[in-house]
N, C-alpha and C. Protein backbone atom coordinates (compact mmCIF):
# COMPACT_ATOMS: atom_id res chain seq x y z
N UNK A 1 16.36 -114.83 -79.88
CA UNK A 1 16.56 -113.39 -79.91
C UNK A 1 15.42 -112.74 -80.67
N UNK A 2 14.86 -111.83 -80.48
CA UNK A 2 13.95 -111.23 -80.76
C UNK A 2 14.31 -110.00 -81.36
N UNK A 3 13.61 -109.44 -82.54
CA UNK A 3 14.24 -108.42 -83.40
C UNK A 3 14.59 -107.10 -81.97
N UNK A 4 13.59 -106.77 -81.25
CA UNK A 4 14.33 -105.95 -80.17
C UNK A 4 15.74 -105.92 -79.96
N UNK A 5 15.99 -107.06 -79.64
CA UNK A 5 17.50 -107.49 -78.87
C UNK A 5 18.54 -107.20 -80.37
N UNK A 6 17.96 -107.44 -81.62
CA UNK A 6 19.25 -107.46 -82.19
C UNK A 6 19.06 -105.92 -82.41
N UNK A 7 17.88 -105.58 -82.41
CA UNK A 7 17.82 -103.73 -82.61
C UNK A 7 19.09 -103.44 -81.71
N UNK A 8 18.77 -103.31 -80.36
CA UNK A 8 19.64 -103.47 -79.44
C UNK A 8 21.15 -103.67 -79.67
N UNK A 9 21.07 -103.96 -80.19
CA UNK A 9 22.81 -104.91 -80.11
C UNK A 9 23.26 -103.94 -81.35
N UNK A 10 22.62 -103.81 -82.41
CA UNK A 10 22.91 -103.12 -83.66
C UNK A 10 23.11 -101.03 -83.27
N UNK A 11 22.13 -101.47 -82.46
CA UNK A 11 22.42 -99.54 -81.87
C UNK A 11 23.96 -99.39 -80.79
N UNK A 12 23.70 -100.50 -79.86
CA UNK A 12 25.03 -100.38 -79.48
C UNK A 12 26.24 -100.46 -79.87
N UNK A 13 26.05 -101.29 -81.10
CA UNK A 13 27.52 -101.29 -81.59
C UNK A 13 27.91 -100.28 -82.69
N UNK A 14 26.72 -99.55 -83.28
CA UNK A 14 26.96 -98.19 -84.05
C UNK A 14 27.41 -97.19 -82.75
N UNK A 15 26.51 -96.96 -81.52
CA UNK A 15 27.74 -96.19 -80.77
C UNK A 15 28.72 -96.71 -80.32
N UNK A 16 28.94 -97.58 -80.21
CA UNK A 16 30.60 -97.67 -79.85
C UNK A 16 31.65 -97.59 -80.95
N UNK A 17 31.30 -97.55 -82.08
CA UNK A 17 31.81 -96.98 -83.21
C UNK A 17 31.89 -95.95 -83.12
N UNK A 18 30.80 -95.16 -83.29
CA UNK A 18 30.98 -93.58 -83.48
C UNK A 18 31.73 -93.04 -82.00
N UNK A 19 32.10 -93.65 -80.91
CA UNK A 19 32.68 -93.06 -80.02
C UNK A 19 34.06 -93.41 -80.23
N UNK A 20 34.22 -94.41 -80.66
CA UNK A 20 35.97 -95.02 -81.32
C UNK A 20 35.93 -93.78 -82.59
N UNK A 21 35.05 -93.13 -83.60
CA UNK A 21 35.84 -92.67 -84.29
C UNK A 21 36.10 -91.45 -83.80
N UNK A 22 35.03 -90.90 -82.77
CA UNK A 22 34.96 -89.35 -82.35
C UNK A 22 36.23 -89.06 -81.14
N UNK A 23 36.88 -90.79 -80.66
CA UNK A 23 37.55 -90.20 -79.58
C UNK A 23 39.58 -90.72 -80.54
N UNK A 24 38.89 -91.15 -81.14
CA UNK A 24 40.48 -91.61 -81.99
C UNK A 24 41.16 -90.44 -82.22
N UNK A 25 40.61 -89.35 -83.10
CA UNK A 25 41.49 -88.11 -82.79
C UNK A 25 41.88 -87.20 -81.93
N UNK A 26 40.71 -87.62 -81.02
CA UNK A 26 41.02 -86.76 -79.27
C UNK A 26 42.03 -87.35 -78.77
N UNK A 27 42.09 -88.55 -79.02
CA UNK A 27 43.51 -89.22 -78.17
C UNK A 27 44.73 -88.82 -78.66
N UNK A 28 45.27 -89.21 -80.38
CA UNK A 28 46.16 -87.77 -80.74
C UNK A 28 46.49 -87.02 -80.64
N UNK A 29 45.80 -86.29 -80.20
CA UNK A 29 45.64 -84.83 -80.19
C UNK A 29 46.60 -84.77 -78.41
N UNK A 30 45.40 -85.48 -77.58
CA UNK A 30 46.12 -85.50 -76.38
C UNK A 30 47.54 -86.11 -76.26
N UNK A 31 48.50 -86.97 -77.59
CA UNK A 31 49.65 -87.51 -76.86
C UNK A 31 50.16 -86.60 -77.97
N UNK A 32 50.18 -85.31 -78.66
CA UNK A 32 50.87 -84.77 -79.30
C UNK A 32 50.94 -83.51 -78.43
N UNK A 33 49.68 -83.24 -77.40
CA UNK A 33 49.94 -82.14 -76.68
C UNK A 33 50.61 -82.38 -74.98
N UNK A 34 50.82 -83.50 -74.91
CA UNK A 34 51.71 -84.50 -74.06
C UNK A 34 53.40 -84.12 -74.38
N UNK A 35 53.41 -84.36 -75.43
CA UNK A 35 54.81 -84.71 -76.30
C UNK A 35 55.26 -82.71 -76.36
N UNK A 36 54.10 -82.09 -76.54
CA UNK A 36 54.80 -80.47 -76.63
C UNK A 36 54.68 -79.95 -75.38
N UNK A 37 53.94 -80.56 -74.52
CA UNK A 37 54.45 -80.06 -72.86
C UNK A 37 55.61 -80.31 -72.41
N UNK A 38 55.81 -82.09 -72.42
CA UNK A 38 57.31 -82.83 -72.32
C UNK A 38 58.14 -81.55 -72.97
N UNK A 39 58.28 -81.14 -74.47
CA UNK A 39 59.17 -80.10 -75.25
C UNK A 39 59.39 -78.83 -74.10
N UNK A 40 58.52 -78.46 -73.59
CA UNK A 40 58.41 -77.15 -73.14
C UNK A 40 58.72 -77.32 -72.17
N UNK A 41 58.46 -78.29 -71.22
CA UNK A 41 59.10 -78.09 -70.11
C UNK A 41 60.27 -78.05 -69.59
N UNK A 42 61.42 -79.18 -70.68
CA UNK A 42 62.46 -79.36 -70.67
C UNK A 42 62.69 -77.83 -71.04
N UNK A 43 62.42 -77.46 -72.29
CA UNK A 43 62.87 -76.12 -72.48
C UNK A 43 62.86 -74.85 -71.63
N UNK A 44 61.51 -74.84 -70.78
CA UNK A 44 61.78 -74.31 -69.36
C UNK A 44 62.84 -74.48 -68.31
N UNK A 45 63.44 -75.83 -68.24
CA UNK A 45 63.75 -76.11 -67.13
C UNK A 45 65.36 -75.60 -67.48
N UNK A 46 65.65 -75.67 -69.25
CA UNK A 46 66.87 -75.10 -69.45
C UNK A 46 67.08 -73.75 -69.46
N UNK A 47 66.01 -73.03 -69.45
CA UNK A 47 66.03 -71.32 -69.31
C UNK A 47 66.02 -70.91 -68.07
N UNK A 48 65.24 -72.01 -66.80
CA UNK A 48 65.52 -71.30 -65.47
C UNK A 48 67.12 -71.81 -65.00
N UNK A 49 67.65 -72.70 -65.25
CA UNK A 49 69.16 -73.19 -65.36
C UNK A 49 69.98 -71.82 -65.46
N UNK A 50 69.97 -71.32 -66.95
CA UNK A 50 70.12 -70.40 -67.51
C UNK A 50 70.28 -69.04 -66.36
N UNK A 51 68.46 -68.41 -66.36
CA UNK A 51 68.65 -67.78 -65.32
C UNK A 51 69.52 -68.37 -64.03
N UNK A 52 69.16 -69.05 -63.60
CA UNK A 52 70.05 -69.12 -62.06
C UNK A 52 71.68 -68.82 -62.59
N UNK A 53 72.31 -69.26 -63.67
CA UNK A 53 73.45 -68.92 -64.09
C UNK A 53 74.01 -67.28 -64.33
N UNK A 54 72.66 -67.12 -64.73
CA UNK A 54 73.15 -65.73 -65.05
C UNK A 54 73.26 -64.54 -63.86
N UNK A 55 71.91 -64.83 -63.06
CA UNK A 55 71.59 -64.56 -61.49
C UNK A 55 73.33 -64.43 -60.79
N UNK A 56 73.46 -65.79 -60.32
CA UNK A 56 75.13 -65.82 -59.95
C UNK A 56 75.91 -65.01 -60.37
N UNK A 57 76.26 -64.77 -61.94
CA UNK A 57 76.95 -63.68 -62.32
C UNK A 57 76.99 -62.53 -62.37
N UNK A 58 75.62 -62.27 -62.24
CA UNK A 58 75.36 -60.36 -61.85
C UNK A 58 75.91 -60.52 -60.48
N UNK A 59 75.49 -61.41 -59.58
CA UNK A 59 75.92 -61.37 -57.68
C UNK A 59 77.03 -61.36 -57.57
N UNK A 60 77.89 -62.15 -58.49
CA UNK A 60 79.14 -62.46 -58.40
C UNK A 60 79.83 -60.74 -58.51
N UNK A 61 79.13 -60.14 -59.55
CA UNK A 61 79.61 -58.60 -60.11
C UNK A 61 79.00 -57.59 -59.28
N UNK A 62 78.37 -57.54 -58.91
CA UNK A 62 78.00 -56.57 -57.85
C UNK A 62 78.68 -57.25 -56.62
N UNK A 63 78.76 -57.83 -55.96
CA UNK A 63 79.67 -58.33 -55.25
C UNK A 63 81.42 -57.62 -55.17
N UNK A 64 81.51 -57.40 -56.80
CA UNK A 64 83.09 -57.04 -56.91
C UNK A 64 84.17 -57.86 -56.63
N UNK A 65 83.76 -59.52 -56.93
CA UNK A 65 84.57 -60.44 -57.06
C UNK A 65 85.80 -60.13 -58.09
N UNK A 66 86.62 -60.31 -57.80
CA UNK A 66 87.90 -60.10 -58.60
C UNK A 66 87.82 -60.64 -60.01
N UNK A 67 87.83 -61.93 -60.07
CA UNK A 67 88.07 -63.26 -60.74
C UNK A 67 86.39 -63.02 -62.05
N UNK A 68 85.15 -62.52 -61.52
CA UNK A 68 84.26 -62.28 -62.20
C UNK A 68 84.37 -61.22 -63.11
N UNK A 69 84.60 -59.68 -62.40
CA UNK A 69 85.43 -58.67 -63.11
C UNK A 69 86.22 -58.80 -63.96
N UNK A 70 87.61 -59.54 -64.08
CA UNK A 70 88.42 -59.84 -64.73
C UNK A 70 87.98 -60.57 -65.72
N UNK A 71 86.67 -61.43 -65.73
CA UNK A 71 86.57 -62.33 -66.83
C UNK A 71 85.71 -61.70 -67.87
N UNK A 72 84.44 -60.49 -67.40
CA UNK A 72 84.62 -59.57 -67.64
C UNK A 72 84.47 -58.87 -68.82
N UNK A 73 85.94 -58.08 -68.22
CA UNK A 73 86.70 -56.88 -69.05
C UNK A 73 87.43 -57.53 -69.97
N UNK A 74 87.99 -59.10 -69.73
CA UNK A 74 88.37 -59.62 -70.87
C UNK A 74 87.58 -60.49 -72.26
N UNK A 75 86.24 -60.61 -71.54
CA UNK A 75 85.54 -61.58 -72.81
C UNK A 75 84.64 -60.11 -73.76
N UNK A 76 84.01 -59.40 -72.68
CA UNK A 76 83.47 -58.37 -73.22
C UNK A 76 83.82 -57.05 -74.21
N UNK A 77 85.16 -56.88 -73.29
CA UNK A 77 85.49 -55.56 -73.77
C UNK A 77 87.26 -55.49 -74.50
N UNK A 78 88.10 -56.89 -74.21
CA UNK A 78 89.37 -57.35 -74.55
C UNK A 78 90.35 -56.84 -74.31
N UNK A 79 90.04 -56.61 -72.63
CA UNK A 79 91.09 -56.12 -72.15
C UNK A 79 91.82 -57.14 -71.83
N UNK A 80 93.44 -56.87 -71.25
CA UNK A 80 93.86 -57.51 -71.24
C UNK A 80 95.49 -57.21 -70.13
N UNK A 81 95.97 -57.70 -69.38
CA UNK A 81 96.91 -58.04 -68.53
C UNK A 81 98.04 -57.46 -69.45
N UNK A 82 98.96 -56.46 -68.52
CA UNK A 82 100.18 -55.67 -69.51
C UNK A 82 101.15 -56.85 -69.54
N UNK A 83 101.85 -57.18 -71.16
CA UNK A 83 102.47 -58.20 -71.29
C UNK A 83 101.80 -59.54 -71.43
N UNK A 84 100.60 -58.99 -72.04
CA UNK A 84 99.74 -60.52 -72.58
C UNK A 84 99.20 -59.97 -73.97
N UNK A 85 99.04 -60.36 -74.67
CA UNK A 85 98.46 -60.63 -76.54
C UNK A 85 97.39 -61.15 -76.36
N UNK A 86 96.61 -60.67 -76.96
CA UNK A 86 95.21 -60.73 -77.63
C UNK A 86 94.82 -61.35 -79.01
N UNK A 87 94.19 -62.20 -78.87
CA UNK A 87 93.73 -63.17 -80.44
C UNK A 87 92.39 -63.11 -80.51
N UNK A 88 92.12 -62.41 -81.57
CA UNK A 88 90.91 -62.38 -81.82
C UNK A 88 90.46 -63.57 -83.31
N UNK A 89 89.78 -64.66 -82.81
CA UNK A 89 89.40 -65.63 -83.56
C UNK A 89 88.06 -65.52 -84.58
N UNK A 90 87.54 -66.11 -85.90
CA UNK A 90 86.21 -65.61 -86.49
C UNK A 90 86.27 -67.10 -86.91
């Protein structure tokens, strides 16, 4: 081996160092912004849930479903069926 070659060998293995240390925190970085997409998306996927739930219930009420109305005037506003009692819980 000739001092070239170990020149050689000595430069390559300082960059492959400095690319192990420059990409060690890029990779972090990428499975922590992995891990808060995973977060968000689930959390998306429970807010369009959500909406579609809520969607139904305006349709259901403009509609003038009976059974939607009635549920209603009783969770909202406490009304209530003549000859029925009302409990209000805290």
């Amino acid at each position: 081996m000739t001092f070239r070659d170990i020149l050689l060998i000595i430069v390559c293995l300082l960059m492959f160092g400095a690319a192990f240390v420059w990409l060690t925190p890029a990779l972090s970085d990428i499975r922590n912004l992995q891990e808060e997409l995973h977060t968000l998306q689930m959390k998306h996927e429970a807010q369009e849930q959500e909406v579609a739930q809520l969607q139904k219930e305006i349709d259901d009420l403009r509609s003038g479903k009976p059974q939607a109305v009635e549920r209603v005037a009783r969770e909202k506003f406490g009304y209530c069926r003549p000859g029925e009692e009302v409990f209000h819980f805290e």
